[in-house]
N, C-alpha and C. Protein backbone atom coordinates (compact mmCIF):
# COMPACT_ATOMS: atom_id res chain seq x y z
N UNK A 1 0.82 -1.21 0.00
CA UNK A 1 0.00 0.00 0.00
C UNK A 1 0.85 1.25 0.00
N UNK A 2 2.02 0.94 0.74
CA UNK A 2 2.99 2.32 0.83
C UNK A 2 3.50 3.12 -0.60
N UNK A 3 3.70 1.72 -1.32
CA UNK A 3 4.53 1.50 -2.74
C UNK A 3 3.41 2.07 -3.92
N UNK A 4 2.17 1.41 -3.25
CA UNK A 4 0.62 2.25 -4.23
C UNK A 4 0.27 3.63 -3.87
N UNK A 5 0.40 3.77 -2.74
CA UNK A 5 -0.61 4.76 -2.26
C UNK A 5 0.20 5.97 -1.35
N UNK A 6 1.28 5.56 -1.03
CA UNK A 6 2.41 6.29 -0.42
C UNK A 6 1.90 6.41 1.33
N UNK A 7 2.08 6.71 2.28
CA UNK A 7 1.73 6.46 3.62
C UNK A 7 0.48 7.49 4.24
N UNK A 8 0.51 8.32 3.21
CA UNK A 8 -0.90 8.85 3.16
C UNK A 8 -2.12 8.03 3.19
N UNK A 9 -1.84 7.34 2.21
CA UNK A 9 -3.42 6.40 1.82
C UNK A 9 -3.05 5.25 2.58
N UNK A 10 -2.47 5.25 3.66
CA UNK A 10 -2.28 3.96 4.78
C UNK A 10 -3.16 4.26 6.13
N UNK A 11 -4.08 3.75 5.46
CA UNK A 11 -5.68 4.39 6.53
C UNK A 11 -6.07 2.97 7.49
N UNK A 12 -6.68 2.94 8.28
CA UNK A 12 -6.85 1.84 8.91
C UNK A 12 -7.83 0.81 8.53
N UNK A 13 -8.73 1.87 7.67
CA UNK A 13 -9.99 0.89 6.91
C UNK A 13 -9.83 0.56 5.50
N UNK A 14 -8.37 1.39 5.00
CA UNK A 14 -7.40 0.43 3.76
C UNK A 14 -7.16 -0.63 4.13
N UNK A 15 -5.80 -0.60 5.11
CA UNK A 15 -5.32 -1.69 5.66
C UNK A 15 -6.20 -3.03 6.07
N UNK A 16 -7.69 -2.32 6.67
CA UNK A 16 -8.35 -3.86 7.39
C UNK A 16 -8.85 -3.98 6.16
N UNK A 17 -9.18 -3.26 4.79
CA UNK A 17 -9.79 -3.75 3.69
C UNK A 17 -8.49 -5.16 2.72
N UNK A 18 -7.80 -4.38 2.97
CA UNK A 18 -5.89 -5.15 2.16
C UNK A 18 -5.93 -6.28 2.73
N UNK A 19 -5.94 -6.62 4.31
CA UNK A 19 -5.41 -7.59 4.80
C UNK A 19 -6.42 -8.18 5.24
N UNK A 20 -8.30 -7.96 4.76
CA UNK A 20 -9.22 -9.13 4.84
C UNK A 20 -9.56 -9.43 6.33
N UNK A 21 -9.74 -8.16 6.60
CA UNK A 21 -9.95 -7.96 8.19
C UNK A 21 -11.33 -6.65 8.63
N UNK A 22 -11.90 -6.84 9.41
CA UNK A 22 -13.06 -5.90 9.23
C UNK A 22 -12.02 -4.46 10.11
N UNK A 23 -12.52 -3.67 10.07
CA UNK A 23 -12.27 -1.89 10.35
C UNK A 23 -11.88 -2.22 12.30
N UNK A 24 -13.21 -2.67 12.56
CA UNK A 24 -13.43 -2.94 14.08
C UNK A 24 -12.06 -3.56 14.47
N UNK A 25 -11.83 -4.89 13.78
CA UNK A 25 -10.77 -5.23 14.41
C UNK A 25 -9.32 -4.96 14.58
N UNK A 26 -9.14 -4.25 13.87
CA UNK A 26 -7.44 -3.68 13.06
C UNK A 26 -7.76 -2.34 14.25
N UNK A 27 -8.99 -1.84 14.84
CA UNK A 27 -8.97 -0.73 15.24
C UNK A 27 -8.61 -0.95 17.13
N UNK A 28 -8.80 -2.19 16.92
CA UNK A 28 -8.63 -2.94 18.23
C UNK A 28 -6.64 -2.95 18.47
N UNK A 29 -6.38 -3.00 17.89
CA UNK A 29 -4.82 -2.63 18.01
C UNK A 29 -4.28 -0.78 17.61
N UNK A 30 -4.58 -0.22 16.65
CA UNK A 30 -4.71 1.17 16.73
C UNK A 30 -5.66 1.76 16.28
N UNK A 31 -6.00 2.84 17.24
CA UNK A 31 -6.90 3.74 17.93
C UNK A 31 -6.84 4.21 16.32
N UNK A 32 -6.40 5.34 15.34
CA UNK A 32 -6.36 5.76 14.59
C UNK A 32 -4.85 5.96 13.39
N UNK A 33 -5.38 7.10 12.56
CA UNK A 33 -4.50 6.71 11.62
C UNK A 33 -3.08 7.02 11.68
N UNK A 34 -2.84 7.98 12.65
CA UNK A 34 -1.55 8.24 13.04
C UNK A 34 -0.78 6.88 13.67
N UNK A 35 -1.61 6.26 14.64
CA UNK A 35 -1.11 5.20 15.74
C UNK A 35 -0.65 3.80 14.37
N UNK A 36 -1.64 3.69 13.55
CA UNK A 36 -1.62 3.06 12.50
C UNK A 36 0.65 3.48 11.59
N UNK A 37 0.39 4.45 11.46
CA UNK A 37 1.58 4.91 10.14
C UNK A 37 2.81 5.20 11.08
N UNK A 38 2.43 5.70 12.45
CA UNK A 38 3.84 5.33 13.16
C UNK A 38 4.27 4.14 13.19
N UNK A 39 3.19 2.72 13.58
CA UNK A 39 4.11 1.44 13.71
C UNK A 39 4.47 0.36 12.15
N UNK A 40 3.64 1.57 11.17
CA UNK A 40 4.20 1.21 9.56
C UNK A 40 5.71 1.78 9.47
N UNK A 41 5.72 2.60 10.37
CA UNK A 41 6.89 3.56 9.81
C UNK A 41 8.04 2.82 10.46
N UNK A 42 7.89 2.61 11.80
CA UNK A 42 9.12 1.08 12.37
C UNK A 42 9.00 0.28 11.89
N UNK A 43 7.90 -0.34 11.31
CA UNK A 43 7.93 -1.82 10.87
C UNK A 43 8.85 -1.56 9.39
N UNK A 44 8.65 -0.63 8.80
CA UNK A 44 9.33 -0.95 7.54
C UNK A 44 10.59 -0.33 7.77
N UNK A 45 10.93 0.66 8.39
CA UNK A 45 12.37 1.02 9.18
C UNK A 45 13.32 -0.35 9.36
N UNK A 46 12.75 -1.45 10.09
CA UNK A 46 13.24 -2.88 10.82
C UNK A 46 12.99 -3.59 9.66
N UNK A 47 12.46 -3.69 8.62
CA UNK A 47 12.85 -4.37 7.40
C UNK A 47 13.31 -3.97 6.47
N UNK A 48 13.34 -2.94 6.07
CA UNK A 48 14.65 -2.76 5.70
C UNK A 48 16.23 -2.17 5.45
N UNK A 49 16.48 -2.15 7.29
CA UNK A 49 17.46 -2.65 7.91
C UNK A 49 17.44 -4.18 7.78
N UNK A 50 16.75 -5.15 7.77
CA UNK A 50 17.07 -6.80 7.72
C UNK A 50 17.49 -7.02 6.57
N UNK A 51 17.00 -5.76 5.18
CA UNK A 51 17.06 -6.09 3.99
C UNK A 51 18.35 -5.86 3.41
N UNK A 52 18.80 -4.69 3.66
CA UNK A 52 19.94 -3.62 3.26
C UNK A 52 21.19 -4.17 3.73
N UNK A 53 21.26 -3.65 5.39
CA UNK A 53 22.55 -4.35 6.21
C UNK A 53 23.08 -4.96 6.02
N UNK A 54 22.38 -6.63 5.80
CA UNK A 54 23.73 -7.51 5.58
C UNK A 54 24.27 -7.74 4.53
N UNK A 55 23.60 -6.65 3.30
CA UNK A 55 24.25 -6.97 1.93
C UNK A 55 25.26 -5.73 2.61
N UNK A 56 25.34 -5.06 3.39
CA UNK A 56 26.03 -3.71 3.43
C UNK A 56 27.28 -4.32 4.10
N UNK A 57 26.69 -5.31 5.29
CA UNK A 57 27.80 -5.97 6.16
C UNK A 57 28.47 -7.12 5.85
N UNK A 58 28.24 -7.75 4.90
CA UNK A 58 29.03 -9.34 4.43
C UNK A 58 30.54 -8.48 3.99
N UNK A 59 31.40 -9.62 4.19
CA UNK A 59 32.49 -9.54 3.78
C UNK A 59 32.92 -9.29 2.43
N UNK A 60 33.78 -8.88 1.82
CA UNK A 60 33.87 -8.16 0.35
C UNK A 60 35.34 -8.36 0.05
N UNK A 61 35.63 -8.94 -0.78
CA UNK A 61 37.32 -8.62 -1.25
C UNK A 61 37.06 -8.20 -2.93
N UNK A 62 38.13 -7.37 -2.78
CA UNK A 62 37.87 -6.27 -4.43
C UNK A 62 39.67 -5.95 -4.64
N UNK A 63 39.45 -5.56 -5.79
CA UNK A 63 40.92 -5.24 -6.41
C UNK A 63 41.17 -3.84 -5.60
N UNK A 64 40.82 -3.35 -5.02
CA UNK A 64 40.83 -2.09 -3.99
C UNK A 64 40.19 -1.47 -2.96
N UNK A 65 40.37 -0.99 -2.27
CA UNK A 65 39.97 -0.06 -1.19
C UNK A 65 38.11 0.27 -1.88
N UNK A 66 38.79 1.06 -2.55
CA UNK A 66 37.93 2.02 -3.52
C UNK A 66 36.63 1.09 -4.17
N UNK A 67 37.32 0.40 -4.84
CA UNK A 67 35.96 -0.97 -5.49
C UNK A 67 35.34 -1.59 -4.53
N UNK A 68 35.83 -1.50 -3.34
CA UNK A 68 35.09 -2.57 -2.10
C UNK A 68 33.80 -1.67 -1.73
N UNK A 69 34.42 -0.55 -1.56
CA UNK A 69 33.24 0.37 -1.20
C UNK A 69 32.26 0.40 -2.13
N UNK A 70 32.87 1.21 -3.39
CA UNK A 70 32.06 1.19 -4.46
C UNK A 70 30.36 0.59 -4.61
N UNK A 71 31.10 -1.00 -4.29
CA UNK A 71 30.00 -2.30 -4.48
C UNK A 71 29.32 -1.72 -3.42
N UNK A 72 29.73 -1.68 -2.03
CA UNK A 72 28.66 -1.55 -0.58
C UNK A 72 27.84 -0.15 -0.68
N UNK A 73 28.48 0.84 -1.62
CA UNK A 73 27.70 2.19 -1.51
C UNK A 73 26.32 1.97 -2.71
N UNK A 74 26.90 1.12 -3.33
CA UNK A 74 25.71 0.95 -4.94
C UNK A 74 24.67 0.38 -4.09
N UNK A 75 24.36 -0.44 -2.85
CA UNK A 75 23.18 -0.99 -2.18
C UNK A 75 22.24 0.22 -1.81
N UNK A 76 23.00 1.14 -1.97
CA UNK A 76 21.89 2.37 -1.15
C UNK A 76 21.10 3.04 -2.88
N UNK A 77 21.85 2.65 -3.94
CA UNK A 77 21.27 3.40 -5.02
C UNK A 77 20.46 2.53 -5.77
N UNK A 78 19.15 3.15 -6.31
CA UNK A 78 18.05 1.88 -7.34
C UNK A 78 18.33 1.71 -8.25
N UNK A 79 19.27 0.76 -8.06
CA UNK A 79 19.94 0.20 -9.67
C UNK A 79 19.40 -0.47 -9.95
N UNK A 80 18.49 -1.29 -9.55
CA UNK A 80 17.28 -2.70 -9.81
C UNK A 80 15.85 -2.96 -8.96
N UNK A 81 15.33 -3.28 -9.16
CA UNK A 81 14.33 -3.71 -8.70
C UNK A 81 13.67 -3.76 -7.48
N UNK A 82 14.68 -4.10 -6.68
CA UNK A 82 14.68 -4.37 -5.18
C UNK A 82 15.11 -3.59 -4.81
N UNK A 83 16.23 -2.88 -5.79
CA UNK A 83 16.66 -1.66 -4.81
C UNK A 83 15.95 -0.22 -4.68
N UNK A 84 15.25 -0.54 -6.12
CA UNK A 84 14.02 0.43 -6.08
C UNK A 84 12.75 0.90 -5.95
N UNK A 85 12.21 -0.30 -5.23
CA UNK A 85 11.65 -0.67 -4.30
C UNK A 85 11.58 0.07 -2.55
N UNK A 86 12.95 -0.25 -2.61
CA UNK A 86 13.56 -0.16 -1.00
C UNK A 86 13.35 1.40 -0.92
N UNK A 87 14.04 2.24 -2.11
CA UNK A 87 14.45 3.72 -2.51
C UNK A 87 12.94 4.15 -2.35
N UNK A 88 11.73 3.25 -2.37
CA UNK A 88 10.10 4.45 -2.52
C UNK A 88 9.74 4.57 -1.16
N UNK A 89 10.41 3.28 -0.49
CA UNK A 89 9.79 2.59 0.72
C UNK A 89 10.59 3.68 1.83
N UNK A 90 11.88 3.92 1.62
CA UNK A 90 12.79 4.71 2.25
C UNK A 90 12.60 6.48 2.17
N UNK A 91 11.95 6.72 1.06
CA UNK A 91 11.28 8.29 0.75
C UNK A 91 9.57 8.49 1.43
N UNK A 92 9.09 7.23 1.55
CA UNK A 92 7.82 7.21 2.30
C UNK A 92 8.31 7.47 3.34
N UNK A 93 8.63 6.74 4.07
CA UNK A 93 9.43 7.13 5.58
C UNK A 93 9.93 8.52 6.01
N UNK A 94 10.91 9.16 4.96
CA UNK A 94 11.43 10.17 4.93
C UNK A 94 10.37 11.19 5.13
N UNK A 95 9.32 11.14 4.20
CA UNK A 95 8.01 12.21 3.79
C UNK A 95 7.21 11.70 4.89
N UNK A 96 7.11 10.97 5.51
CA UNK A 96 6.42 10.99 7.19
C UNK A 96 7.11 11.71 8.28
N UNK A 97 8.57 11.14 8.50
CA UNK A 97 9.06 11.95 9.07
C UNK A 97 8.96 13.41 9.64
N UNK A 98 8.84 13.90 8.02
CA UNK A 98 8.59 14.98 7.53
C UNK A 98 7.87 16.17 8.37
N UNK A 99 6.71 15.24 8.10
CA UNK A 99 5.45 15.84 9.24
C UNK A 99 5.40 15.24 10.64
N UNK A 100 6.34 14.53 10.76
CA UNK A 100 6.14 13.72 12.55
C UNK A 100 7.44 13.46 12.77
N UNK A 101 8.07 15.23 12.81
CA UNK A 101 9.34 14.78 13.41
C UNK A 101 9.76 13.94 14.61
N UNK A 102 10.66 13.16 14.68
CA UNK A 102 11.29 11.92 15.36
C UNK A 102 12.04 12.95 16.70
N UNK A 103 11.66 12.74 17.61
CA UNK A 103 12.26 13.21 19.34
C UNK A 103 13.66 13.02 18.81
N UNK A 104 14.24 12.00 17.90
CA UNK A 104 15.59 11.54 18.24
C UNK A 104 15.83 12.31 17.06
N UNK A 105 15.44 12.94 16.20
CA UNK A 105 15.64 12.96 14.83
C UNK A 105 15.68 11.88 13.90
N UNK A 106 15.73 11.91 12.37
CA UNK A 106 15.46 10.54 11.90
C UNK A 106 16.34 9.72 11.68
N UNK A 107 15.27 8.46 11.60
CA UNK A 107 16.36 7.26 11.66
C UNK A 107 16.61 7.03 10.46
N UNK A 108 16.00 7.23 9.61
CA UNK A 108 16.38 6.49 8.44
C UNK A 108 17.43 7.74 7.69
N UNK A 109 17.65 9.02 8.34
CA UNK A 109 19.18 9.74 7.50
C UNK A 109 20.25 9.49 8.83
N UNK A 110 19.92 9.27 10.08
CA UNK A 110 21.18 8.22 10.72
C UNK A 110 21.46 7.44 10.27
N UNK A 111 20.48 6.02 9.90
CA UNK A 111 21.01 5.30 9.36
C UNK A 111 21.86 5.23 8.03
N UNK A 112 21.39 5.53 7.34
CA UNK A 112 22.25 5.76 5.89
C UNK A 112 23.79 6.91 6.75
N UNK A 113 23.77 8.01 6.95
CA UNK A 113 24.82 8.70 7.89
C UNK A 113 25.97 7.62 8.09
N UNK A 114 25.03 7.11 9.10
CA UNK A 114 26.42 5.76 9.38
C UNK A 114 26.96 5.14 8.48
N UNK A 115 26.43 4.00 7.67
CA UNK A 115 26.85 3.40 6.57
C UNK A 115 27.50 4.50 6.37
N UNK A 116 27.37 5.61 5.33
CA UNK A 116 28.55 6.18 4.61
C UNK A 116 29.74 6.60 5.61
N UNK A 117 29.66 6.84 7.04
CA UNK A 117 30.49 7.49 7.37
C UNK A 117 31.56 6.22 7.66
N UNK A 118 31.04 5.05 8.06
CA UNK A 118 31.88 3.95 8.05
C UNK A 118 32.90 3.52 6.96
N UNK A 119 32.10 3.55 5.61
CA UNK A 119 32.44 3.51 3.83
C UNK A 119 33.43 4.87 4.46
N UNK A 120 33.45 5.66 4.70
CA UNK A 120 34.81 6.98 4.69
C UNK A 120 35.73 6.53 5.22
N UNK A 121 35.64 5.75 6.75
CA UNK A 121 36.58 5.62 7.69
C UNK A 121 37.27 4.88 6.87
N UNK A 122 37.11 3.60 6.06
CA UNK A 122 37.71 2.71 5.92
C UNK A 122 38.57 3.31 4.59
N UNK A 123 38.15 3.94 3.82
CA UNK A 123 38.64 4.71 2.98
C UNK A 123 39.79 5.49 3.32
N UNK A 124 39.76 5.95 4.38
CA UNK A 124 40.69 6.84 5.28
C UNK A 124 41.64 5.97 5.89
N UNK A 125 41.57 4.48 5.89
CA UNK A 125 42.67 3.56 6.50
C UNK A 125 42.04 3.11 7.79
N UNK A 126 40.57 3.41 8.54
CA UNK A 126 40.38 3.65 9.86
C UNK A 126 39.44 1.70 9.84
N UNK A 127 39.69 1.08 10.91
CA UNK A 127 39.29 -0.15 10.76
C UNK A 127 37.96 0.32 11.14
N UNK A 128 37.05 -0.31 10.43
CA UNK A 128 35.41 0.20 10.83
C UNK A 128 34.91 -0.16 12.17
N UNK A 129 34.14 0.12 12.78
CA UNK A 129 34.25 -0.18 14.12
C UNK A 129 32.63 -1.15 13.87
N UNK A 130 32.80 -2.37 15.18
CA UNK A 130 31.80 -3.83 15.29
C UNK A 130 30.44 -3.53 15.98
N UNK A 131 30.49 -2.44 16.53
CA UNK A 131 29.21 -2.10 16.84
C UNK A 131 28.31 -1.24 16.16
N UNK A 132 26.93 -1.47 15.85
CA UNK A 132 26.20 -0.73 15.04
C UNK A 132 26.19 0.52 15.67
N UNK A 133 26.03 0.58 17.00
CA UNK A 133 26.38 1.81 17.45
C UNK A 133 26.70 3.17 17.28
N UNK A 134 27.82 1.98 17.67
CA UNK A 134 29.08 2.78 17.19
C UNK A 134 29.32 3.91 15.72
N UNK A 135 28.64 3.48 14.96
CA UNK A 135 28.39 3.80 13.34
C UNK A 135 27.69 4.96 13.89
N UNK A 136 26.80 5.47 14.84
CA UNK A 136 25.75 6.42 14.36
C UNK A 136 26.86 7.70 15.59
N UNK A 137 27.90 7.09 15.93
CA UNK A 137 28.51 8.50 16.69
C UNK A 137 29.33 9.21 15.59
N UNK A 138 29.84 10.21 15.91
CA UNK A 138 30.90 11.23 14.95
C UNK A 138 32.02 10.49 15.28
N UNK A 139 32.81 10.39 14.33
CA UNK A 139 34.41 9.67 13.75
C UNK A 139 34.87 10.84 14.60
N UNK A 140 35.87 10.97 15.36
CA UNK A 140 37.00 11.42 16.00
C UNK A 140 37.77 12.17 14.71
N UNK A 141 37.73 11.55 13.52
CA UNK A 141 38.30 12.44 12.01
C UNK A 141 37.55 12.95 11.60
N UNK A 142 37.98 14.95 11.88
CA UNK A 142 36.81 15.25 10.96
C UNK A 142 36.32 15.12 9.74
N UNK A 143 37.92 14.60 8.99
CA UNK A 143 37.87 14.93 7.49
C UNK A 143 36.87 13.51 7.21
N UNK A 144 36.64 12.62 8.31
CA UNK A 144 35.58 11.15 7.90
C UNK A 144 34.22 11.62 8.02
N UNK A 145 33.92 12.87 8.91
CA UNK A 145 32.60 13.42 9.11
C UNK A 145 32.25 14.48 7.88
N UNK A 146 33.46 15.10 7.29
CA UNK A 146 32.89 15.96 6.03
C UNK A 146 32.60 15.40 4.88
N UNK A 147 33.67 13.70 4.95
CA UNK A 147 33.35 13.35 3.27
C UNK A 147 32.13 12.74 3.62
N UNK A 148 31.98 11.67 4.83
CA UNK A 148 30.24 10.96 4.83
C UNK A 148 29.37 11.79 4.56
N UNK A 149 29.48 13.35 5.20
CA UNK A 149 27.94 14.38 4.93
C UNK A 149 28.10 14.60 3.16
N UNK A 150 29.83 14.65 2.20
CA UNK A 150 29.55 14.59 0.97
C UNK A 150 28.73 13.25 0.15
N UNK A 151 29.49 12.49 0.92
CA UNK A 151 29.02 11.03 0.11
C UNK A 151 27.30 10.98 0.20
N UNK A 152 26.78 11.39 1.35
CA UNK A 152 25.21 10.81 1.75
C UNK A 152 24.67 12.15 0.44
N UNK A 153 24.90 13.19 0.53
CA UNK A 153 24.02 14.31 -0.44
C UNK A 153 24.54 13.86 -1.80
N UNK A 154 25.74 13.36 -1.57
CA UNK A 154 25.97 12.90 -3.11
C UNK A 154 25.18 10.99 -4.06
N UNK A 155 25.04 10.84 -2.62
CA UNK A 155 23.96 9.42 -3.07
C UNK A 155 22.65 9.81 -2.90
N UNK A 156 22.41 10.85 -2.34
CA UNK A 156 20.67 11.11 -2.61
C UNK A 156 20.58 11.75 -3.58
N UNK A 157 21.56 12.45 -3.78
CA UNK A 157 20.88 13.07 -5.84
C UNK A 157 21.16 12.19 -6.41
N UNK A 158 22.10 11.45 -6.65
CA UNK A 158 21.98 10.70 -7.97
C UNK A 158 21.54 9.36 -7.66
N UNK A 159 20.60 8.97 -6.62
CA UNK A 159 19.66 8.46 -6.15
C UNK A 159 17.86 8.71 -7.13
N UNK A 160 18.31 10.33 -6.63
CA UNK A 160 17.20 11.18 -7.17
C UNK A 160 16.83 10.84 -8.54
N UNK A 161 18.19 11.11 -9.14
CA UNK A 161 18.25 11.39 -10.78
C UNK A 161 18.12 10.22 -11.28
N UNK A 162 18.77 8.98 -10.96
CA UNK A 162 18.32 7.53 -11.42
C UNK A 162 16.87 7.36 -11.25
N UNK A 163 16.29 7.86 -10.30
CA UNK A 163 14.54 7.44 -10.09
C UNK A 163 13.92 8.39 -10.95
N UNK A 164 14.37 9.74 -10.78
CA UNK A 164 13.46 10.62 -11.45
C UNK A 164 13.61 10.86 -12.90
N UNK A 165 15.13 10.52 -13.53
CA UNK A 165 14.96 10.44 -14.80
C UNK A 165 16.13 9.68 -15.34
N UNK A 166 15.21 8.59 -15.42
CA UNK A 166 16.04 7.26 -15.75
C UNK A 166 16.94 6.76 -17.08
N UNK A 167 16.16 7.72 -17.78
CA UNK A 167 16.72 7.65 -19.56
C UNK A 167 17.89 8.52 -19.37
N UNK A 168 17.99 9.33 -18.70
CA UNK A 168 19.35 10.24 -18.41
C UNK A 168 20.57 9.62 -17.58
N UNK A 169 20.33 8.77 -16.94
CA UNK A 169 21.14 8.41 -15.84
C UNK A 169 21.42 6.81 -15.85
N UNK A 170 22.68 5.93 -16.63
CA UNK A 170 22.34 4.90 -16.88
C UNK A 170 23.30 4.12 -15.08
N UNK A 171 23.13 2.67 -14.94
CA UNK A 171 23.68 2.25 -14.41
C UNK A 171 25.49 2.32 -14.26
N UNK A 172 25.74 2.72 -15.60
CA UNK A 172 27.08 2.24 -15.80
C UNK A 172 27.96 3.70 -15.65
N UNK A 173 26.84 4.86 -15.87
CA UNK A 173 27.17 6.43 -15.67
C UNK A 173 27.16 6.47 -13.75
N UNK A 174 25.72 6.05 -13.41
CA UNK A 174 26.42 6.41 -11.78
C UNK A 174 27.45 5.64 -11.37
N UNK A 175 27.71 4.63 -11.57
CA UNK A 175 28.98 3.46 -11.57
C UNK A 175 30.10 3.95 -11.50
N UNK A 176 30.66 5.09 -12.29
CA UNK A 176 31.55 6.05 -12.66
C UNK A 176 31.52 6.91 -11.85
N UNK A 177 30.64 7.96 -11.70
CA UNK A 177 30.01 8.90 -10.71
C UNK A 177 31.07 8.43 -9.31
N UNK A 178 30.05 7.79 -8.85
CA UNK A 178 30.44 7.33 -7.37
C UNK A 178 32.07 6.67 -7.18
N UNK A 179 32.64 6.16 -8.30
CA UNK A 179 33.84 5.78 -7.84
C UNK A 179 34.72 6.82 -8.19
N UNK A 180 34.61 8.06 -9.04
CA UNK A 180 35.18 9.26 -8.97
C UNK A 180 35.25 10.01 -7.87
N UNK A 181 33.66 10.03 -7.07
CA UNK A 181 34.06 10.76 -5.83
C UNK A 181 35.19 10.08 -4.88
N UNK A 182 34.63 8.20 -4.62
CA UNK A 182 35.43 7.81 -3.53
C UNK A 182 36.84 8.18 -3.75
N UNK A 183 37.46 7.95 -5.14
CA UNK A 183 38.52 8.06 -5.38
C UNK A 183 39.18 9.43 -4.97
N UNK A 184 38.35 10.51 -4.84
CA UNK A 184 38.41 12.05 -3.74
C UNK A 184 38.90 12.06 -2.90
N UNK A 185 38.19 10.95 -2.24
CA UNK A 185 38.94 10.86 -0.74
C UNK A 185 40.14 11.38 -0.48
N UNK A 186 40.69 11.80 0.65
CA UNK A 186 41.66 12.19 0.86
C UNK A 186 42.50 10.50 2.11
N UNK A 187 43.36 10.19 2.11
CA UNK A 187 43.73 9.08 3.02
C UNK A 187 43.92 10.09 4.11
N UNK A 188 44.34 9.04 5.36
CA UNK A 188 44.64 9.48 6.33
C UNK A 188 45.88 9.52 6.53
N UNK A 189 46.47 10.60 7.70
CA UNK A 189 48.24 10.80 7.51
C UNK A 189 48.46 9.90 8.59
N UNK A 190 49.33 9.20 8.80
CA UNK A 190 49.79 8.19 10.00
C UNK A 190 48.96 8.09 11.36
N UNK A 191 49.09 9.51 11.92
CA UNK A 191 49.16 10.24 13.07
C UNK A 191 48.17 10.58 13.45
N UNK A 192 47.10 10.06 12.53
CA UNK A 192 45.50 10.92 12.42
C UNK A 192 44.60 9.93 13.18
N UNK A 193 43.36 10.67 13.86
CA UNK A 193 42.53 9.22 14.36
C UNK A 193 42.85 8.50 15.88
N UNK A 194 41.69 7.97 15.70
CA UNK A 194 41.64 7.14 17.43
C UNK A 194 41.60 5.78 17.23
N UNK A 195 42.01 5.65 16.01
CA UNK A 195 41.26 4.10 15.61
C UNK A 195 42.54 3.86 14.48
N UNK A 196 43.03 2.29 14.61
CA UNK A 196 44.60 1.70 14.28
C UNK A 196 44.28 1.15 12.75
N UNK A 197 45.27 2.25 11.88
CA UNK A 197 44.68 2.04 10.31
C UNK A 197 44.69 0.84 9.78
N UNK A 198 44.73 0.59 8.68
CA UNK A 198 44.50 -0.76 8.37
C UNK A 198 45.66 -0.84 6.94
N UNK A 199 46.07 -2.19 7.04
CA UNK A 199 47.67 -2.20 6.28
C UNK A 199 47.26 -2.95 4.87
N UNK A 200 45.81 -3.86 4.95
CA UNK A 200 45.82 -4.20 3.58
C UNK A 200 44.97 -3.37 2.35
N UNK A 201 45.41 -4.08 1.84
CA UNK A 201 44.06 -3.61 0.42
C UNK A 201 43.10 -3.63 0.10
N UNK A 202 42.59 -4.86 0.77
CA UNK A 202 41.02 -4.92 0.44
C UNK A 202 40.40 -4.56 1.84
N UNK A 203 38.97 -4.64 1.82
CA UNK A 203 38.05 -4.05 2.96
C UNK A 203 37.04 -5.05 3.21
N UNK A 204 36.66 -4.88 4.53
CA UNK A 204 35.62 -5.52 5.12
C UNK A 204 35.42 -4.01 5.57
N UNK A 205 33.70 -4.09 5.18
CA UNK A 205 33.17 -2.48 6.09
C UNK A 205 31.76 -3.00 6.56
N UNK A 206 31.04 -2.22 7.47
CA UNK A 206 29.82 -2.81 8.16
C UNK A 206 28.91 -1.43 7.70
């Protein structure tokens, strides 16, 4: 319904109509339509985090630094099906947000935040750190906190531009795109950081 109707038209007497349930009873768990689109808005938050993550977190060996990431940053962009999917499901959320700002602020530009800022550290030589946590604090490097805030505005436009105009923007053009920026990066100098760089070539990032 999110994907049809966007979280607007996620009404409670949609939903008990969708899922073959009378009004009364679906109303027996929430009161109305707000109580309704907040626990749509975690429920699809927590799937897809189940969905995303562990393609984000599996292990990766690549001819570089740079290509390892590459692959783990392309999960956040709708290059296919599923991923564009995830990209309507993730802008529904966003456009709720919107109007029902989050006490904590939102989760779903923390989450993405992290991922990229992790994709920087490791870029920077910095071993990614094992707790999810951990991912949503500020890197001790600032230069890992300026490129993640570049990398995240730079994957939501051409996020944008792949969804919004697709004949313009092929797979193999953002492909390029994105490994031009990583390749930006600046490394880290020896001396830099709280966290003990890393001596090989390829990457494991979370």
């Amino acid at each position: 319904m999110i994907l049809r109707e966007g979280l607007a038209g996620v009404t409670v007497r949609g939903v008990a109509a969708e899922a073959g349930w009378s009004t009364g009873s679906l109303r027996h768990y929430f009161r109305n339509q707000h109580e309704l689109q907040a626990y749509v808005v975690q429920a699809t938050t927590d799937t897809l985090r189940r969905r995303v993550l562990p393609r984000v977190q599996r292990p990766r060996t690549a001819s570089s630094v740079v290509e390892g990431i590459a692959t783990i940053v392309e999960e956040m962009l709708p290059l296919d099906a599923e991923r564009r999917e995830e990209y309507a499901l993730w802008s529904a959320v966003v456009a709720w947000e919107r109007q029902h700002p989050p006490e904590g602020g939102s989760v779903t530009w923390n989450d993405q935040r992290a991922v990229y800022r992790q994709c920087v550290a490791v870029l920077r030589a910095y071993e990614p750190v094992r707790e999810p946590s951990q991912a949503t604090l500020p890197h001790p490097d600032a230069q890992v906190e300026l490129w993640a805030a570049l990398l995240h505005t730079f994957v939501d436009g051409l996020a944008a531009q792949i969804m919004n105009t697709p004949g313009e923007v092929s797979a193999d053009t953002a492909a390029q795109l994105l490994r031009s920026l990583l390749q930006a990066v600046p490394p880290a100098r020896p001396d830099q950081g709280a966290h003990r760089p890393r001596a090989e070539s390829t990457t494991r990032a979370h």
